[in-house]
N, C-alpha and C. Protein backbone atom coordinates (compact mmCIF):
# COMPACT_ATOMS: atom_id res chain seq x y z
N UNK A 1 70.54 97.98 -88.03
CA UNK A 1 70.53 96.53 -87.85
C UNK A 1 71.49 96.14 -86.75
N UNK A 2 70.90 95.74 -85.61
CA UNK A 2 71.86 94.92 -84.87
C UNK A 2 73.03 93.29 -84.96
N UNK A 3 73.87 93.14 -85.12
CA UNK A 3 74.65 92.09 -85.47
C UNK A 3 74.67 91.42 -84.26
N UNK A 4 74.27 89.48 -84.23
CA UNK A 4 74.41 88.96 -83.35
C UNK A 4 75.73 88.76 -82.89
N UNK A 5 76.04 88.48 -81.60
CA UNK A 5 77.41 88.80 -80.99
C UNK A 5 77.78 86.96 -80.43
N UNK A 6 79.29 87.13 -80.59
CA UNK A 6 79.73 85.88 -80.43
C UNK A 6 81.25 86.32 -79.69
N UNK A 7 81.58 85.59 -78.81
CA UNK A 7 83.22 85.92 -78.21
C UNK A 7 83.83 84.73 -78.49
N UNK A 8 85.29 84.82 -78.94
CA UNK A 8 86.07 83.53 -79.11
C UNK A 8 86.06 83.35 -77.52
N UNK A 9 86.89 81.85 -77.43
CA UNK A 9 87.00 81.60 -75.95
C UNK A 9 88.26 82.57 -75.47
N UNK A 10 88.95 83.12 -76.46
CA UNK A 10 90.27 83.66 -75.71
C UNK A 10 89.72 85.46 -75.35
N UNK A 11 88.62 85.76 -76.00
CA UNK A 11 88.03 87.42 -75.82
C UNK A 11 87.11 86.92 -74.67
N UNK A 12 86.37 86.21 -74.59
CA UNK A 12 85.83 85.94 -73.06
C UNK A 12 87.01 85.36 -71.84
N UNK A 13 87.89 85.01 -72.06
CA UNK A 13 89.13 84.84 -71.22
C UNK A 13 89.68 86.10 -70.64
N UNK A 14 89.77 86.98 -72.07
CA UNK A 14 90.67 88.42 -71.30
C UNK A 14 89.27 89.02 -70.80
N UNK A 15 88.38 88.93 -71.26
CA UNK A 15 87.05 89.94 -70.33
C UNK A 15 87.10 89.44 -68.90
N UNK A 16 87.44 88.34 -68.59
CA UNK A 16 87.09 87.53 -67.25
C UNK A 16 88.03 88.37 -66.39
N UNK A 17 89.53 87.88 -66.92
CA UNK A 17 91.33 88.71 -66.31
C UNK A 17 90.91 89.81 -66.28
N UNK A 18 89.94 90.88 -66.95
CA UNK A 18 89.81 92.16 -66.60
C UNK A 18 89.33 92.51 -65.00
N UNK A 19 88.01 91.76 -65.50
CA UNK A 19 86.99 92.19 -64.51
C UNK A 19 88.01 91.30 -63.23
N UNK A 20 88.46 90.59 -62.95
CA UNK A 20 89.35 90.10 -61.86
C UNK A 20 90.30 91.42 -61.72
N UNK A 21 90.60 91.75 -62.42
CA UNK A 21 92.19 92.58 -61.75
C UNK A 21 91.55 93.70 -61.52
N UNK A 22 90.20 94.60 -62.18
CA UNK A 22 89.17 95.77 -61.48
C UNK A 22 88.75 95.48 -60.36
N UNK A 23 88.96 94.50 -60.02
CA UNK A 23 87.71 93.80 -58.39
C UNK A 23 88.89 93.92 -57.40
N UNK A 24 89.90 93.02 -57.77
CA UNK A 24 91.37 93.19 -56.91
C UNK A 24 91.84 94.48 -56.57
N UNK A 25 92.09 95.25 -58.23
CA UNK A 25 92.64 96.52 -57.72
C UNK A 25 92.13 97.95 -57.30
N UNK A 26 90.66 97.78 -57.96
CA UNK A 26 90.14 98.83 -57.31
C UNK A 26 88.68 99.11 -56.86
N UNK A 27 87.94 97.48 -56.65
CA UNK A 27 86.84 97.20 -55.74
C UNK A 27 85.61 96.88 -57.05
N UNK A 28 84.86 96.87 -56.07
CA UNK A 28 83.49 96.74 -56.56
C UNK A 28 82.36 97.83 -57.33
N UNK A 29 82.62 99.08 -56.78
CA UNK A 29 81.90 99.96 -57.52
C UNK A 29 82.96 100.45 -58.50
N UNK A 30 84.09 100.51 -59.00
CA UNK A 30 84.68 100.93 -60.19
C UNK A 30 84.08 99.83 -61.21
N UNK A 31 84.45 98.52 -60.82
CA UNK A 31 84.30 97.33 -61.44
C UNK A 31 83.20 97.72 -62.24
N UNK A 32 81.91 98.09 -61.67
CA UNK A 32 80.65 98.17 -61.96
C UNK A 32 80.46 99.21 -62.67
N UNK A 33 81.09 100.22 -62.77
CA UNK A 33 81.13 101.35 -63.54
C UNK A 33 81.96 100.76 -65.01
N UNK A 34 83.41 100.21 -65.25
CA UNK A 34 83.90 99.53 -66.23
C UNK A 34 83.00 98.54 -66.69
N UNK A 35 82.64 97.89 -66.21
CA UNK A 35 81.60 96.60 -67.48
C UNK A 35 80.40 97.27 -67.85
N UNK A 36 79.71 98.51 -66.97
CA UNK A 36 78.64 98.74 -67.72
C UNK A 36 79.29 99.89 -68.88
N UNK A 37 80.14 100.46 -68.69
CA UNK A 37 80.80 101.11 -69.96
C UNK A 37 81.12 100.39 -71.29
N UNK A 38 82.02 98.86 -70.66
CA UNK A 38 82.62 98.08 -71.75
C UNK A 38 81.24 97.46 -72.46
N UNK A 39 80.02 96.94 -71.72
CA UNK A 39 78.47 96.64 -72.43
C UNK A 39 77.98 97.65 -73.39
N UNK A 40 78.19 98.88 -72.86
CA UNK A 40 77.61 99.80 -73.96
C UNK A 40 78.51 99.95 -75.16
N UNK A 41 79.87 99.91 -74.90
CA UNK A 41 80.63 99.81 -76.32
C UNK A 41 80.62 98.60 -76.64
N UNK A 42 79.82 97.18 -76.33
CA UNK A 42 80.16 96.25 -77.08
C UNK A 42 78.50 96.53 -78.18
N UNK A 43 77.66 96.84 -77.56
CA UNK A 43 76.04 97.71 -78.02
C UNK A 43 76.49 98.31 -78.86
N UNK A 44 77.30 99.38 -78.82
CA UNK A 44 77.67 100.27 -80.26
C UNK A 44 78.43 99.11 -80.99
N UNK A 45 79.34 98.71 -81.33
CA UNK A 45 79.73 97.61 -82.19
C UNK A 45 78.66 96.60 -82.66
N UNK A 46 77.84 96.22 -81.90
CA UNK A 46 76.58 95.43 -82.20
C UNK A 46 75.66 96.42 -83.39
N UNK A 47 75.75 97.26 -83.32
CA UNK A 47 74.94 98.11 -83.87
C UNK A 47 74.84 98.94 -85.15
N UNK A 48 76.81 99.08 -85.00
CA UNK A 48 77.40 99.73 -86.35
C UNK A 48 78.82 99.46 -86.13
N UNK A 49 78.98 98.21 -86.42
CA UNK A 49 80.45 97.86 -86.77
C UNK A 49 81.37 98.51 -87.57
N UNK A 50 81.08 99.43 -88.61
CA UNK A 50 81.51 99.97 -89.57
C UNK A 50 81.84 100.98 -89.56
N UNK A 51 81.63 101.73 -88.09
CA UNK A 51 82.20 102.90 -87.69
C UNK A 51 83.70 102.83 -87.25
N UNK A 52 84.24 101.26 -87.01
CA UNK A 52 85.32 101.68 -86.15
C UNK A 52 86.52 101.14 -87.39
N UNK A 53 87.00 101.06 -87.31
CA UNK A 53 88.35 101.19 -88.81
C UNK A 53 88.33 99.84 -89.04
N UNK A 54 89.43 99.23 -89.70
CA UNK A 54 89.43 97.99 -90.35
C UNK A 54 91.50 98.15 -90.15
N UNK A 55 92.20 97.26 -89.22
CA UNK A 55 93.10 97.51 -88.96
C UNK A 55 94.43 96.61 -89.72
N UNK A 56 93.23 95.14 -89.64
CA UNK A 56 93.96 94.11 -90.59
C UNK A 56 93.42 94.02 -91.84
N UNK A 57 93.59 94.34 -92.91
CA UNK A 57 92.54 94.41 -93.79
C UNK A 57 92.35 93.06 -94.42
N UNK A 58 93.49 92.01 -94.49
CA UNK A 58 93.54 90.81 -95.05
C UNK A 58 92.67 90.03 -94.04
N UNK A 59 92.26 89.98 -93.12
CA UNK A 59 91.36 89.00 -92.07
C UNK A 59 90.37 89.98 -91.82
N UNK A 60 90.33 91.20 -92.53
CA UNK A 60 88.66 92.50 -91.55
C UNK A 60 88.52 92.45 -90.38
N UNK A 61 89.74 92.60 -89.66
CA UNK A 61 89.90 93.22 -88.17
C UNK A 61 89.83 94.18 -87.98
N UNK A 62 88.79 94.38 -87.01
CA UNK A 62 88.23 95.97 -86.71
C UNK A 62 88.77 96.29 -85.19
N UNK A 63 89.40 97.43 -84.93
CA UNK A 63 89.71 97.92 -83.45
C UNK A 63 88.99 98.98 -83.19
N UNK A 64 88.31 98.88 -81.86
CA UNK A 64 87.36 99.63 -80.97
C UNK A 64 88.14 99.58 -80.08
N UNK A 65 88.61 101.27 -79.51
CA UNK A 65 89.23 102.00 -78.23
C UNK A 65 88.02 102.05 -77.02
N UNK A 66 88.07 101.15 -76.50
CA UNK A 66 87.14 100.81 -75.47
C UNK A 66 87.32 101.95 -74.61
N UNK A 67 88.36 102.07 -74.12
CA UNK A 67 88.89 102.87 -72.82
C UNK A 67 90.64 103.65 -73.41
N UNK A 68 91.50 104.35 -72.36
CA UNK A 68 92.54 104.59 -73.04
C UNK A 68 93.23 103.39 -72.51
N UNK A 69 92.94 102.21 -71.90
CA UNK A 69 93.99 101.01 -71.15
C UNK A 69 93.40 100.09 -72.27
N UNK A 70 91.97 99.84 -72.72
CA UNK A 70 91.77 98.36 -74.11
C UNK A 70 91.05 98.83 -74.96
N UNK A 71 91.93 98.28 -76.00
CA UNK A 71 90.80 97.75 -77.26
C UNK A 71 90.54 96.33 -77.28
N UNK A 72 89.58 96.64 -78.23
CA UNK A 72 88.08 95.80 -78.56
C UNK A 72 88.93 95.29 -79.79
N UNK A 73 89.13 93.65 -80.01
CA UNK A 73 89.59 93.55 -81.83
C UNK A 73 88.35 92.68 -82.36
N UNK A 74 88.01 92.79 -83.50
CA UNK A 74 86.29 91.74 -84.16
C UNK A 74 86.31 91.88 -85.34
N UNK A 75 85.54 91.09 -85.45
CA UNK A 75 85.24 90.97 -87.11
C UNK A 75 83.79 90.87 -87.51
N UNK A 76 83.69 91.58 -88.33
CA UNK A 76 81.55 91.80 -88.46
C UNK A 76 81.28 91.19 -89.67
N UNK A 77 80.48 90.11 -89.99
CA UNK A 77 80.21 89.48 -91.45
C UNK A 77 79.19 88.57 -91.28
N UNK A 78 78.19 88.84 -92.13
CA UNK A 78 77.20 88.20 -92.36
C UNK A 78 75.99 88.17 -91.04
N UNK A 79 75.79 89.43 -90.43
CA UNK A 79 75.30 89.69 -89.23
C UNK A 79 76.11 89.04 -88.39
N UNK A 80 76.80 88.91 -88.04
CA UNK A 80 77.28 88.49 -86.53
C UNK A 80 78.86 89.45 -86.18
N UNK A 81 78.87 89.80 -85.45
CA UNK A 81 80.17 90.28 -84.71
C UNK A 81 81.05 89.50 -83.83
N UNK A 82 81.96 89.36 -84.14
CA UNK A 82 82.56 87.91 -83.24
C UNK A 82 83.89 89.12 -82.56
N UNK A 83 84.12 88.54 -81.49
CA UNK A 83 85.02 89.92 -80.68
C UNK A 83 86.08 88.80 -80.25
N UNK A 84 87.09 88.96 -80.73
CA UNK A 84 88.65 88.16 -81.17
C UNK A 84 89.04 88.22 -80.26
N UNK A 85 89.31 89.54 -79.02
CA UNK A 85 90.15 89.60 -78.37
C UNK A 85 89.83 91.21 -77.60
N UNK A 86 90.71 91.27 -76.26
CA UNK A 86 91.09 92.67 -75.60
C UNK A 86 92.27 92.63 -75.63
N UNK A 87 92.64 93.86 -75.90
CA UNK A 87 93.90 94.02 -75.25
C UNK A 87 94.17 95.47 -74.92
N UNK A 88 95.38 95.26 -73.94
CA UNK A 88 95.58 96.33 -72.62
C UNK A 88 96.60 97.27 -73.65
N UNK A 89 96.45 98.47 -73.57
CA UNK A 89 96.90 99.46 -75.12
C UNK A 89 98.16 99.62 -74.21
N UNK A 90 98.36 99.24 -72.74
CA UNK A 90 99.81 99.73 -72.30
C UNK A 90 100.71 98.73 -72.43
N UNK A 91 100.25 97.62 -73.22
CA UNK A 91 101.71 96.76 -74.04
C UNK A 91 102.29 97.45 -74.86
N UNK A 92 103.29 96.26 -74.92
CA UNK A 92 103.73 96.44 -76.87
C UNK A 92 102.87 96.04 -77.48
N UNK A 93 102.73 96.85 -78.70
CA UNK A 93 101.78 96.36 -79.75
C UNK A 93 102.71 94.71 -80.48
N UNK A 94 103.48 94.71 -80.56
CA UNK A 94 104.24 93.40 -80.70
C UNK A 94 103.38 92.54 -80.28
N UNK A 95 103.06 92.48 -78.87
CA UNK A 95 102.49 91.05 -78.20
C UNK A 95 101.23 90.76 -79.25
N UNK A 96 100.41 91.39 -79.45
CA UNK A 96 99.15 91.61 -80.28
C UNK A 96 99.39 90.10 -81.21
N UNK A 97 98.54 88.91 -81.07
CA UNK A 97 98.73 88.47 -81.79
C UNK A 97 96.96 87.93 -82.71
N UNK A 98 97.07 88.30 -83.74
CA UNK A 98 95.68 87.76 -84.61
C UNK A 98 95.80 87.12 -85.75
């Protein structure tokens, strides 16, 4: 079963800052290689949410290791997948806020 997909405004915010700082820092064909990677892992989450752990368990926050620089944070219920947020794994986990 596929789960319909929804982004808060702040997980379509950091997708935007991504794809800006891939274009800046290292052009156009990486760029293009990263979003069609980050599409296919948002496809696997669409698909089987339940593969990837449950990190907050009091809110069912799920983290997907997109890449070794982001995860993916969401929540899957009642068919829909809503994708909370990215974040860059070379912070502090401190900043992380959900």
């Amino acid at each position: 079963m596929s789960y319909n997909l929804r982004w808060t405004e702040r997980a379509a915010n950091d997708y935007e800052k991504l794809v800006d700082y891939l274009l800046e820092k290292w052009g156009v064909e990486i760029t293009i290689d990263v979003t069609q990677q980050f599409e296919h892992t948002i496809t696997h989450i669409q698909n089987s949410p339940e593969h990837f752990p449950i990190v907050i368990v009091k809110k069912k926050i799920r983290r997907c290791v997109a890449s070794p620089q982001t995860s993916i944070y969401f929540t899957a219920d009642k068919g829909t997948v809503e994708i909370l947020t990215l974040f860059d794994n070379r912070q502090n986990p401190e900043k992380l806020k959900l």
